[in-house]
Protein backbone atom coordinates (compact mmCIF):
# COMPACT_ATOMS: atom_id res chain seq x y z
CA UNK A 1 -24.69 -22.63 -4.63
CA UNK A 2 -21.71 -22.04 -3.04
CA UNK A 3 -19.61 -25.08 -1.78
CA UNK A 4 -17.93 -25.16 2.06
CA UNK A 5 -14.87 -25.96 0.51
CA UNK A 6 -14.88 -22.54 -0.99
CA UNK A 7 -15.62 -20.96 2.31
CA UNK A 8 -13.15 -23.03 4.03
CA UNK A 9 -10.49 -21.61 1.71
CA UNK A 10 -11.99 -17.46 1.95
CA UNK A 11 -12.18 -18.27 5.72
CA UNK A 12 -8.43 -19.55 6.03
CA UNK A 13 -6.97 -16.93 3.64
CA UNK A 14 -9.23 -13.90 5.86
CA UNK A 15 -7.22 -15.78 8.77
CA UNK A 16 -3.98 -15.20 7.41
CA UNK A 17 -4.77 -11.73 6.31
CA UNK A 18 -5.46 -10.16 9.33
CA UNK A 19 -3.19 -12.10 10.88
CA UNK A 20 -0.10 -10.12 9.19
CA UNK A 21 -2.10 -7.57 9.41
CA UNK A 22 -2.35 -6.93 13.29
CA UNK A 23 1.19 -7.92 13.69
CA UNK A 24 2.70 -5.54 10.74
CA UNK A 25 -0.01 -2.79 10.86
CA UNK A 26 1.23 -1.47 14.20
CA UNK A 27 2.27 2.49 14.64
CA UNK A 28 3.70 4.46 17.33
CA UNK A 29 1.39 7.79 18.69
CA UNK A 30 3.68 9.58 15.94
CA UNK A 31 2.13 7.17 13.53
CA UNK A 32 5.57 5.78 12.53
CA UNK A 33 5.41 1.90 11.60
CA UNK A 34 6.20 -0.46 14.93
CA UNK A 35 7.22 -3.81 15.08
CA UNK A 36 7.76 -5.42 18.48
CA UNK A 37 9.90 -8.26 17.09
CA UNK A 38 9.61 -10.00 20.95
CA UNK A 39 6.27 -10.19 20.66
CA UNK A 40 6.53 -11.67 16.83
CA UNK A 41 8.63 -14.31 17.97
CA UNK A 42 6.75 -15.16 20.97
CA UNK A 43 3.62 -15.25 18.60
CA UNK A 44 5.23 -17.16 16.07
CA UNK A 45 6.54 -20.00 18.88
CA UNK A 46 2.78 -20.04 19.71
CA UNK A 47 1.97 -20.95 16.34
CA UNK A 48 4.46 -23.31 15.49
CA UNK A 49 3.49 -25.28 18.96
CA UNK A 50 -0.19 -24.43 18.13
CA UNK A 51 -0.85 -24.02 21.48
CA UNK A 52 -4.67 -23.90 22.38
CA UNK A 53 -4.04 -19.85 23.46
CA UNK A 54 -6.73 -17.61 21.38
CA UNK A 55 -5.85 -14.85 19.93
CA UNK A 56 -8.13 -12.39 18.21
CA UNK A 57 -7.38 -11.27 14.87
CA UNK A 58 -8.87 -7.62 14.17
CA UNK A 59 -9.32 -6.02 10.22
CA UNK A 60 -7.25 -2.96 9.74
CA UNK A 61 -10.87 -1.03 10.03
CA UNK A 62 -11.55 -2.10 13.36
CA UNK A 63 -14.84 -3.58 11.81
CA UNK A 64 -14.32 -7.34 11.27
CA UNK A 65 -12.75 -9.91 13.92
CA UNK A 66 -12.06 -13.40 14.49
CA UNK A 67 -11.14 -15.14 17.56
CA UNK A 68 -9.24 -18.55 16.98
CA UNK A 69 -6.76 -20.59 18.45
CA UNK A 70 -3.15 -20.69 17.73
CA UNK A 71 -3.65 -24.18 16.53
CA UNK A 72 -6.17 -23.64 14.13
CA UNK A 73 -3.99 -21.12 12.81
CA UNK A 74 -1.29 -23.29 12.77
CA UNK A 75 -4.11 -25.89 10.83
CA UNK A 76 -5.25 -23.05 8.45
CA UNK A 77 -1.51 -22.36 7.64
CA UNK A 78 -0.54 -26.29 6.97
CA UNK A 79 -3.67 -26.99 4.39
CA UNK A 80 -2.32 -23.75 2.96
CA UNK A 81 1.21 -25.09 2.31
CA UNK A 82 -0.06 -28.22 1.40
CA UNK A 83 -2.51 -26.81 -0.87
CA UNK A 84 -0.27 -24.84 -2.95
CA UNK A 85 2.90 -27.40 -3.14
CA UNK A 86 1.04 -29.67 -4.07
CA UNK A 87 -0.49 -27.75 -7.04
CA UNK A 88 1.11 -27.88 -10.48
CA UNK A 89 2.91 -25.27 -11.62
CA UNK A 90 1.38 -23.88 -15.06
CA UNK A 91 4.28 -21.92 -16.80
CA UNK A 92 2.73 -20.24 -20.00
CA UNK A 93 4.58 -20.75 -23.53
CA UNK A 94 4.95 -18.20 -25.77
């Protein structure tokens, strides 16, 4: 059986996934790459206040979608960090 801590962790790492990728996936009608960098910032101000704003993450298929808060991002991002500095570094001998 699957644990919830391993769903926790797929669920935060989907977040962050299609979070870069509706921000960095964006083309013009000419299909060159976009990148409003207002609209970054202003997301990424959102984030870093985790405001209670939702925002709906879409997959790059159109298929798969999530609707969360800026704060839970903000949550999902934290445990993250935390998560991987505070896990040991394994450097292999040879």
């Amino acid at each position: 059986m699957i644990g919830a801590r391993f769903y926790s962790q797929l669920e935060t790492a989907q977040i962050r996934n299609d979070m870069l990728e509706n921000e960095l996936s964006k083309v013009t009608e000419s299909g060159k790459p976009w990148m409003d960098m207002a609209h970054i910032v202003q997301c990424l101000n959102k984030l870093d206040a985790g405001v209670s704003e939702k925002v709906q993450l879409v997959s790059r298929d159109g298929y798969n979608f999530i609707v969360v808060s800026y704060g839970d991002l903000r949550r999902c991002l934290e445990a993250a960090f935390r998560e991987l500095s505070t896990t040991p570094s394994v450097i292999p001998r040879h």
